[in-house]
PDB file of N, CA and C in Angstrom:
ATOM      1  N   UNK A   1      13.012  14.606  20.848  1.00  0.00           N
ATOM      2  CA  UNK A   1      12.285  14.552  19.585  1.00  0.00           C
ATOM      3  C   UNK A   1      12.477  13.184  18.968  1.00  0.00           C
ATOM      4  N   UNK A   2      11.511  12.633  18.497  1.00  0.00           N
ATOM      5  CA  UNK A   2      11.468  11.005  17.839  1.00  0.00           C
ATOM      6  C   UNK A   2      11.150  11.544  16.440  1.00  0.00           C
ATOM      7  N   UNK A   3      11.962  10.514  15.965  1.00  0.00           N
ATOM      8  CA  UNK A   3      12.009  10.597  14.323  1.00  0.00           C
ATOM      9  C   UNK A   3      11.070   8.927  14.061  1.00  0.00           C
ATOM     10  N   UNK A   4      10.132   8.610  15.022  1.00  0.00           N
ATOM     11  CA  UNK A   4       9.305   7.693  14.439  1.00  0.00           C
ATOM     12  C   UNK A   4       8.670   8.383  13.202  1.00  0.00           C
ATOM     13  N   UNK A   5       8.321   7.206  12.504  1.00  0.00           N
ATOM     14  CA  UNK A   5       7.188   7.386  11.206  1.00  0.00           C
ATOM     15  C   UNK A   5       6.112   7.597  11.883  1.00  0.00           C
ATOM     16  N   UNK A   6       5.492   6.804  13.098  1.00  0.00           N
ATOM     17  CA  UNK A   6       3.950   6.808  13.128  1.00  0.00           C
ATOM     18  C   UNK A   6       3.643   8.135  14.261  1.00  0.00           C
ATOM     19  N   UNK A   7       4.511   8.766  14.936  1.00  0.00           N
ATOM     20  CA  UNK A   7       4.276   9.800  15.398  1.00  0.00           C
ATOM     21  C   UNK A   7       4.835  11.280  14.668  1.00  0.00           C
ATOM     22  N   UNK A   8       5.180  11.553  13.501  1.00  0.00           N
ATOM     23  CA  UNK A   8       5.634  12.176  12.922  1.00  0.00           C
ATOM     24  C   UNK A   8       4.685  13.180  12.201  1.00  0.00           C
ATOM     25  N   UNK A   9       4.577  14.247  12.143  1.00  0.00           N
ATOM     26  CA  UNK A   9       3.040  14.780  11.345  1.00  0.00           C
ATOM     27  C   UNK A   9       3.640  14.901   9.780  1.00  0.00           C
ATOM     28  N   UNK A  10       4.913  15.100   9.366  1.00  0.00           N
ATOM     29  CA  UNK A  10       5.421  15.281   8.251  1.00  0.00           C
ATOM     30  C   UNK A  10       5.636  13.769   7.430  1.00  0.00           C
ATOM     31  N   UNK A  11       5.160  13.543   6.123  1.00  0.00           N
ATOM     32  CA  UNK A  11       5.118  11.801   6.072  1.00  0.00           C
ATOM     33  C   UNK A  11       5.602  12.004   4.252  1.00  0.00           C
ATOM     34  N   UNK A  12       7.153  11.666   4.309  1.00  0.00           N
ATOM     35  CA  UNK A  12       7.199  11.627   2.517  1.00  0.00           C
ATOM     36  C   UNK A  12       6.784  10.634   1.936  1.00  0.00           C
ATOM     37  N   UNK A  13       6.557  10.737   1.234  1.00  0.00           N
ATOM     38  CA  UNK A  13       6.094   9.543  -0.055  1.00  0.00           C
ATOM     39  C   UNK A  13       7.368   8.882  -0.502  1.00  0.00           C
ATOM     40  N   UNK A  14       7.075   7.563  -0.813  1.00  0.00           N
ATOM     41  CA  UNK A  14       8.264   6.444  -0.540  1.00  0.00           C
ATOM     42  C   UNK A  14       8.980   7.259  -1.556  1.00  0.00           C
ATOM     43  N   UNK A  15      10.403   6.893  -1.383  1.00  0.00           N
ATOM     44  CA  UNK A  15      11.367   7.285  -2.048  1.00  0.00           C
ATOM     45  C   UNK A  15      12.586   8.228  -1.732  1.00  0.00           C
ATOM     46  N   UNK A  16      13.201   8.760  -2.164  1.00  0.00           N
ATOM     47  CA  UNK A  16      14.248   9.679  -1.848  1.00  0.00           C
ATOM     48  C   UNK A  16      13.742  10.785  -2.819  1.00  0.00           C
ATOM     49  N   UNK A  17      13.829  12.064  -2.041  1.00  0.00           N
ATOM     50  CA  UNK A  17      13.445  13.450  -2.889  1.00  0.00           C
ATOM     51  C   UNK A  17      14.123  14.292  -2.483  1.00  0.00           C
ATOM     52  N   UNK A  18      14.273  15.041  -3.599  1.00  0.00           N
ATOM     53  CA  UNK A  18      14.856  16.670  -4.107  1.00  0.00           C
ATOM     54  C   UNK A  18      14.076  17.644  -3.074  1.00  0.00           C
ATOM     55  N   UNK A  19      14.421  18.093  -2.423  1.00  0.00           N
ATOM     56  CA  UNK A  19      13.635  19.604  -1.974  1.00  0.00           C
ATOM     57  C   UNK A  19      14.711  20.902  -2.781  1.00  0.00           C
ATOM     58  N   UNK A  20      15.773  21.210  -2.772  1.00  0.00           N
ATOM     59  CA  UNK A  20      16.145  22.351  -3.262  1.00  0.00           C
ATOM     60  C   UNK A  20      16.620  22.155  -5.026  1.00  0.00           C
ATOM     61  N   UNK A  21      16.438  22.955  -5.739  1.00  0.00           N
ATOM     62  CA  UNK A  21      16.490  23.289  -7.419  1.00  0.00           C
ATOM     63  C   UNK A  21      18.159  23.057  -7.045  1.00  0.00           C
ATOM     64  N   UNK A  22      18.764  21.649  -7.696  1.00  0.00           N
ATOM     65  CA  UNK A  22      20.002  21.600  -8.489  1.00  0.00           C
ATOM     66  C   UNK A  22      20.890  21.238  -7.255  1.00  0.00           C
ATOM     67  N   UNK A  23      19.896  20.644  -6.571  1.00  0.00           N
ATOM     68  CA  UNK A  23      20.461  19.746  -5.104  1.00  0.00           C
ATOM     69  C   UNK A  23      20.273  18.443  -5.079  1.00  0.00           C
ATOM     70  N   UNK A  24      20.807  17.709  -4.314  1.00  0.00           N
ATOM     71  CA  UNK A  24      20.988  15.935  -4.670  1.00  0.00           C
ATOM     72  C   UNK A  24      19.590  15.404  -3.855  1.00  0.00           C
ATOM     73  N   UNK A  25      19.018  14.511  -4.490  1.00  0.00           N
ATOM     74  CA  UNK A  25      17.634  13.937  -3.579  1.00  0.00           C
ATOM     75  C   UNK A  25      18.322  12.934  -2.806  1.00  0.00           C
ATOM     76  N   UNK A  26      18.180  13.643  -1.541  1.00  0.00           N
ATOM     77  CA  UNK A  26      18.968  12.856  -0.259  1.00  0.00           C
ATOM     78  C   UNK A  26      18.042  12.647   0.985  1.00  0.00           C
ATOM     79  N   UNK A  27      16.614  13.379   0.890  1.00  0.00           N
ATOM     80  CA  UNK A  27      15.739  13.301   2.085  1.00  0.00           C
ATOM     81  C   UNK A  27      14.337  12.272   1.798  1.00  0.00           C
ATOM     82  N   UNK A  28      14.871  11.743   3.252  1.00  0.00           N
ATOM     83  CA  UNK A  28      13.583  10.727   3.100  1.00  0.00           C
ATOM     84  C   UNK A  28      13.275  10.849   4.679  1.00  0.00           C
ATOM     85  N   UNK A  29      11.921   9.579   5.293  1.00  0.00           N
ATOM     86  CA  UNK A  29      11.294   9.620   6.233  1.00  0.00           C
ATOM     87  C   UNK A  29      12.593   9.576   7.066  1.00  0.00           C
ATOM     88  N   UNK A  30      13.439   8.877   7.288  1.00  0.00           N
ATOM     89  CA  UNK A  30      14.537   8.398   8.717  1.00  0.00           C
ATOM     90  C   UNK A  30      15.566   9.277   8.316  1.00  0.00           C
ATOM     91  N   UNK A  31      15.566  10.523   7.478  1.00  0.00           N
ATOM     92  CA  UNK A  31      16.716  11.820   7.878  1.00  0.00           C
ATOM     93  C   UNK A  31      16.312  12.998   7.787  1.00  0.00           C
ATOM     94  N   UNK A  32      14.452  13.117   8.091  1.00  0.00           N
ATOM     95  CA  UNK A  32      13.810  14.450   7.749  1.00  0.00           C
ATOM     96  C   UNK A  32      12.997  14.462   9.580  1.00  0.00           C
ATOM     97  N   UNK A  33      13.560  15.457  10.068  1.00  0.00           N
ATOM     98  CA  UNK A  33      12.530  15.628  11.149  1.00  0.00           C
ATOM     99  C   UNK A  33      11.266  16.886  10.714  1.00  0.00           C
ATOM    100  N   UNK A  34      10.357  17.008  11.926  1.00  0.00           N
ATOM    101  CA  UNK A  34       9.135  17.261  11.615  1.00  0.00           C
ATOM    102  C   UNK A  34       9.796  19.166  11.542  1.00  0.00           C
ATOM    103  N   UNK A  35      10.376  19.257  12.402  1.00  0.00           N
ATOM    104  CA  UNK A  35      10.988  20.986  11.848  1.00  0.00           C
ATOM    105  C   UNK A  35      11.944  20.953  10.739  1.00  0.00           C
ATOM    106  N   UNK A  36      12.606  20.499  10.580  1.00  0.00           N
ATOM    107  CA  UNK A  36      13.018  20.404   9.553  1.00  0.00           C
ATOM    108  C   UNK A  36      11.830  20.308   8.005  1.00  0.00           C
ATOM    109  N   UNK A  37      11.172  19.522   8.031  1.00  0.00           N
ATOM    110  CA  UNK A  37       9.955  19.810   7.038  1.00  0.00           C
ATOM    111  C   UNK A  37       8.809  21.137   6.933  1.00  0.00           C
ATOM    112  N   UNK A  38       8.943  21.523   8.124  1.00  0.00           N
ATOM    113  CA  UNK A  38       8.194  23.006   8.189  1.00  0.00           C
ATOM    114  C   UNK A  38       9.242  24.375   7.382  1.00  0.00           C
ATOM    115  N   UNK A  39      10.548  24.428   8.224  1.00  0.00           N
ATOM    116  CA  UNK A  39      11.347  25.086   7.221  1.00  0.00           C
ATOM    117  C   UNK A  39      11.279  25.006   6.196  1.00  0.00           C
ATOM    118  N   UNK A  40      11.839  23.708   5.473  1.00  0.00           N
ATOM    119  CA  UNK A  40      11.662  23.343   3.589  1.00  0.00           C
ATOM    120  C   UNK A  40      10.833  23.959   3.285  1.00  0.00           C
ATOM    121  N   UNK A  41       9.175  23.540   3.665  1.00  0.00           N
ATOM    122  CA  UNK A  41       7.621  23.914   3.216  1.00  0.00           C
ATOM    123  C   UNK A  41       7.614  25.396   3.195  1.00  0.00           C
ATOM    124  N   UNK A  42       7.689  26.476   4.072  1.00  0.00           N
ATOM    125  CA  UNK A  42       8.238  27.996   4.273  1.00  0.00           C
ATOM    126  C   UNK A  42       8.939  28.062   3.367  1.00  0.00           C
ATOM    127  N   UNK A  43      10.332  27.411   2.765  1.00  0.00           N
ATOM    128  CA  UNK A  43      11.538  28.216   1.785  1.00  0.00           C
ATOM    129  C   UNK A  43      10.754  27.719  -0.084  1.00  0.00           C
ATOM    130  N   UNK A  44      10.297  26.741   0.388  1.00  0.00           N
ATOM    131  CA  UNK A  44       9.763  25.527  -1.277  1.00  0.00           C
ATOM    132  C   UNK A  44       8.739  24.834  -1.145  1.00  0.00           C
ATOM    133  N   UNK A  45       7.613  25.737  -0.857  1.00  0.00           N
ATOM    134  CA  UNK A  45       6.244  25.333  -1.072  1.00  0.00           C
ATOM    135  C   UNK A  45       5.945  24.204  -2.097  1.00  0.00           C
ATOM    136  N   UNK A  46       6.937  24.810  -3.315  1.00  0.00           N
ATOM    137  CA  UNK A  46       6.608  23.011  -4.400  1.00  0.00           C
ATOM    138  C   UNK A  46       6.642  21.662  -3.770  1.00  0.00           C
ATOM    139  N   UNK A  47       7.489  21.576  -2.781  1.00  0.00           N
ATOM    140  CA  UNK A  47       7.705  20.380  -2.524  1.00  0.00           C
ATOM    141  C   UNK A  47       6.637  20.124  -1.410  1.00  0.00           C
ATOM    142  N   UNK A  48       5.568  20.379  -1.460  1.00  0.00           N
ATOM    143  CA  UNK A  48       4.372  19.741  -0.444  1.00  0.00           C
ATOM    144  C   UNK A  48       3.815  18.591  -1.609  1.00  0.00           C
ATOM    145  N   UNK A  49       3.846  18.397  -2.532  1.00  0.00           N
ATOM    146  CA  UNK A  49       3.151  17.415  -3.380  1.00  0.00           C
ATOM    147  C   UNK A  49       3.886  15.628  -2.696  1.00  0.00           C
ATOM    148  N   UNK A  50       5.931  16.382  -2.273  1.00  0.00           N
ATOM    149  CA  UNK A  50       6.547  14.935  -2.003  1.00  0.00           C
ATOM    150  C   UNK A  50       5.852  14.657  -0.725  1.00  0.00           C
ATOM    151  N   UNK A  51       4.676  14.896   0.009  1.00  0.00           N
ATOM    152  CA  UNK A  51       4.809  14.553   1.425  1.00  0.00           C
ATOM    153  C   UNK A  51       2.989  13.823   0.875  1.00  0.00           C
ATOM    154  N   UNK A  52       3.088  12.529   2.052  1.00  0.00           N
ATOM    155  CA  UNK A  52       1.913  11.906   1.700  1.00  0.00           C
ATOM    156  C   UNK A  52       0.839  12.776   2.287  1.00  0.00           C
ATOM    157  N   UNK A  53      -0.483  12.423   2.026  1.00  0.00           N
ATOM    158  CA  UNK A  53      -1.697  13.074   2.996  1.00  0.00           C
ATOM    159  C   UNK A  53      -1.795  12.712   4.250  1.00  0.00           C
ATOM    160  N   UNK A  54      -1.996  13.196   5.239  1.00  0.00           N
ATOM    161  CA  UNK A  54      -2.226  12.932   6.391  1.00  0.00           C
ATOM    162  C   UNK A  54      -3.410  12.599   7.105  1.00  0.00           C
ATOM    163  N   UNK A  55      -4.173  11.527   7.522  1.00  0.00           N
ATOM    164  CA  UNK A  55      -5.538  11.438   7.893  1.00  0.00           C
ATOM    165  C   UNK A  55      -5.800  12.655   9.015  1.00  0.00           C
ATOM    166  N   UNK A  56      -7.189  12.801   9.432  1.00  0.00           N
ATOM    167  CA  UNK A  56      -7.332  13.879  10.702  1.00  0.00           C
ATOM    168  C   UNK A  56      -6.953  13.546  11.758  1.00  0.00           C
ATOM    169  N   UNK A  57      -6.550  13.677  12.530  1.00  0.00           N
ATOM    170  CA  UNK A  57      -6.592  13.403  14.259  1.00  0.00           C
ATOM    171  C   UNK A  57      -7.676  13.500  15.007  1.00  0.00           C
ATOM    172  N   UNK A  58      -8.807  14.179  14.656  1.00  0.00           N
ATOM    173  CA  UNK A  58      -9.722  13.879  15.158  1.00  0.00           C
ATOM    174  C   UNK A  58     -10.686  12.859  15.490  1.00  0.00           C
ATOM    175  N   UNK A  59     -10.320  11.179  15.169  1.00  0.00           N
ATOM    176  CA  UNK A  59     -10.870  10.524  15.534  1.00  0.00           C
ATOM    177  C   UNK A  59     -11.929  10.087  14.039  1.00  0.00           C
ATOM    178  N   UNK A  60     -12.387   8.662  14.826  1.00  0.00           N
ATOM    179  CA  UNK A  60     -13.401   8.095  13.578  1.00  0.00           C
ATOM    180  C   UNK A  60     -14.488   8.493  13.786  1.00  0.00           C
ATOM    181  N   UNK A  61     -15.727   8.979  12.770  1.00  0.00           N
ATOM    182  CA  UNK A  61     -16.855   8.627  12.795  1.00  0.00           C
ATOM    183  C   UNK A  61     -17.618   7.762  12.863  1.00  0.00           C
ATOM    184  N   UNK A  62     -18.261   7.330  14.125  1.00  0.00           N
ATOM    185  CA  UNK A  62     -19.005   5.984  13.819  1.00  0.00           C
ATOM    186  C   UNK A  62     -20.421   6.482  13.575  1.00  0.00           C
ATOM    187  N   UNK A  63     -21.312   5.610  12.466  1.00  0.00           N
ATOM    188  CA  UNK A  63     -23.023   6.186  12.759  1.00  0.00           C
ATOM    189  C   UNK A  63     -23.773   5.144  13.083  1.00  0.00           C
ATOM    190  N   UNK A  64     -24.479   5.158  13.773  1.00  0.00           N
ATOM    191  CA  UNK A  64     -25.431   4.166  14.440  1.00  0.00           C
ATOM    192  C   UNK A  64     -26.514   3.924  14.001  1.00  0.00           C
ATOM    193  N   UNK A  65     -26.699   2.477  13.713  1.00  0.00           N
ATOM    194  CA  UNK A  65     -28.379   2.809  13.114  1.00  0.00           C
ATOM    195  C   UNK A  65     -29.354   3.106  13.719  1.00  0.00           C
ATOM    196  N   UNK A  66     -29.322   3.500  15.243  1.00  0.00           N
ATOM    197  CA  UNK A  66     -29.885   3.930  15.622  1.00  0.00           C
ATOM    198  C   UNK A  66     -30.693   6.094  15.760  1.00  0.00           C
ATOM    199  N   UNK A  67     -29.319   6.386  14.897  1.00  0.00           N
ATOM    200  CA  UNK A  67     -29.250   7.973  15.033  1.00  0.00           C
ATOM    201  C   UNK A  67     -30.104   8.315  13.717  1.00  0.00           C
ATOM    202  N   UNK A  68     -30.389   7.431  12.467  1.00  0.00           N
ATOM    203  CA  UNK A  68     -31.061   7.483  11.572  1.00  0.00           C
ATOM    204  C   UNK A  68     -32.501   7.935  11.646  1.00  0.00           C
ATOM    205  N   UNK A  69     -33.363   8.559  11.381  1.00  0.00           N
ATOM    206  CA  UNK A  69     -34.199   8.841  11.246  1.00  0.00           C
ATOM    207  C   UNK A  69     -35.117   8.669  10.112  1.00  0.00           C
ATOM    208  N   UNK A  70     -36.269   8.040  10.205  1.00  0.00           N
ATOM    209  CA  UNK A  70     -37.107   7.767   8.426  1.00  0.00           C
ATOM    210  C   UNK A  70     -37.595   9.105   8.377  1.00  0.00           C
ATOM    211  N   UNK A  71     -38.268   9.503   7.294  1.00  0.00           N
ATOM    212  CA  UNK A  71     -38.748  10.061   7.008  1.00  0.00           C
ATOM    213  C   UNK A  71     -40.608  10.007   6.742  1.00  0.00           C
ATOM    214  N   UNK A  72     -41.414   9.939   7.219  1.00  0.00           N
ATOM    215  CA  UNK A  72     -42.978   9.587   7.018  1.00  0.00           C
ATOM    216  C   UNK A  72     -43.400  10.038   5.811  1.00  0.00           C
ATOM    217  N   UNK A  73     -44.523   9.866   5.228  1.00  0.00           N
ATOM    218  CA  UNK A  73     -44.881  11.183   4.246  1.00  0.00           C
ATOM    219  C   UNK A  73     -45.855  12.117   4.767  1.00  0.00           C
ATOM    220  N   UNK A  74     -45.709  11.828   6.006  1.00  0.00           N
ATOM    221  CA  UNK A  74     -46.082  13.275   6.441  1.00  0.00           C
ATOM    222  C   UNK A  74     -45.316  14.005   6.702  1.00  0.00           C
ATOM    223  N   UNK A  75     -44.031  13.837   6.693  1.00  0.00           N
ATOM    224  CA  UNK A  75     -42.699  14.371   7.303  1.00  0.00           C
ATOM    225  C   UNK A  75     -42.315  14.810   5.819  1.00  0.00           C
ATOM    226  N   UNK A  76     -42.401  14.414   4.579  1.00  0.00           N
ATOM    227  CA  UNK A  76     -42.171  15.176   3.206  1.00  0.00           C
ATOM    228  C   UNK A  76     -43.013  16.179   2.910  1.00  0.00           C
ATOM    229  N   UNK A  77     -43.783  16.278   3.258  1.00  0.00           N
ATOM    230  CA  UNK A  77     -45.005  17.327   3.169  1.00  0.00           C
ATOM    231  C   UNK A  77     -44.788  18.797   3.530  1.00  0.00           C
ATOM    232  N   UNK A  78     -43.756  18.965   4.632  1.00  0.00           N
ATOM    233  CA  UNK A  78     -43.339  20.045   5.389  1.00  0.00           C
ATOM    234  C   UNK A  78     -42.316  20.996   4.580  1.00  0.00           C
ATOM    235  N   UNK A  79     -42.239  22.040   4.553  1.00  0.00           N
ATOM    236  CA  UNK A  79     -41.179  22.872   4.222  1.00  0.00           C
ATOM    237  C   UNK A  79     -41.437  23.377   2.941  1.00  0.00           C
ATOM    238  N   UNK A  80     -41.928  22.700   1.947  1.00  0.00           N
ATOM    239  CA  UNK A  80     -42.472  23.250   0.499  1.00  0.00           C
ATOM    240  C   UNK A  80     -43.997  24.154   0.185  1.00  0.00           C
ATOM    241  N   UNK A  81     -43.556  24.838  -0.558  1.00  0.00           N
ATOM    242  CA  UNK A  81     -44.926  25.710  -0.909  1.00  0.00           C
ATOM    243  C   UNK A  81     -46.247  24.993  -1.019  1.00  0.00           C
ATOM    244  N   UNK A  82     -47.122  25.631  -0.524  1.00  0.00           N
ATOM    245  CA  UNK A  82     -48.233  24.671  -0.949  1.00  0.00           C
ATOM    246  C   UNK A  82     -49.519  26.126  -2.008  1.00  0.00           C
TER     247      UNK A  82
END
């Protein structure tokens, strides 16, 4: 298991944070592994606000200007009551 940042799905927001009520803020990115953050999240749902957003994994959208389509005005004409 790697405790990299950039392969990590769990990502805190800079700083040192509290996860348990009346416990010392001692967890950050380089002493939190990715199970370890699933447990917390399960016991203290509050603390999903300390973790940054995560982009998708699914990849970028590219659009092409080619996939665009105009519209004619004969092509507005279609679909409405007449």
């Amino acid at each position: 298991m790697t405790n990299d940042v950039i392969t990590k799905k769990y990502i805190l927001k800079p700083g040192v944070h509290q996860f348990v009520p009346s416990s010392a803020a001692i967890h950050n990115n380089e002493n939190l592994s990715d199970e370890e953050a699933v447990w917390y999240l399960q016991r203290y749902p509050h603390i999903e606000a300390l973790f940054a957003p995560q982009p998708p994994k699914v990849g970028v959208i590219i659009q092409s200007k080619n996939t665009r389509k105009s519209m004619t005005n004969e092509d507005s004409n279609k679909g409405g009551s007449k």
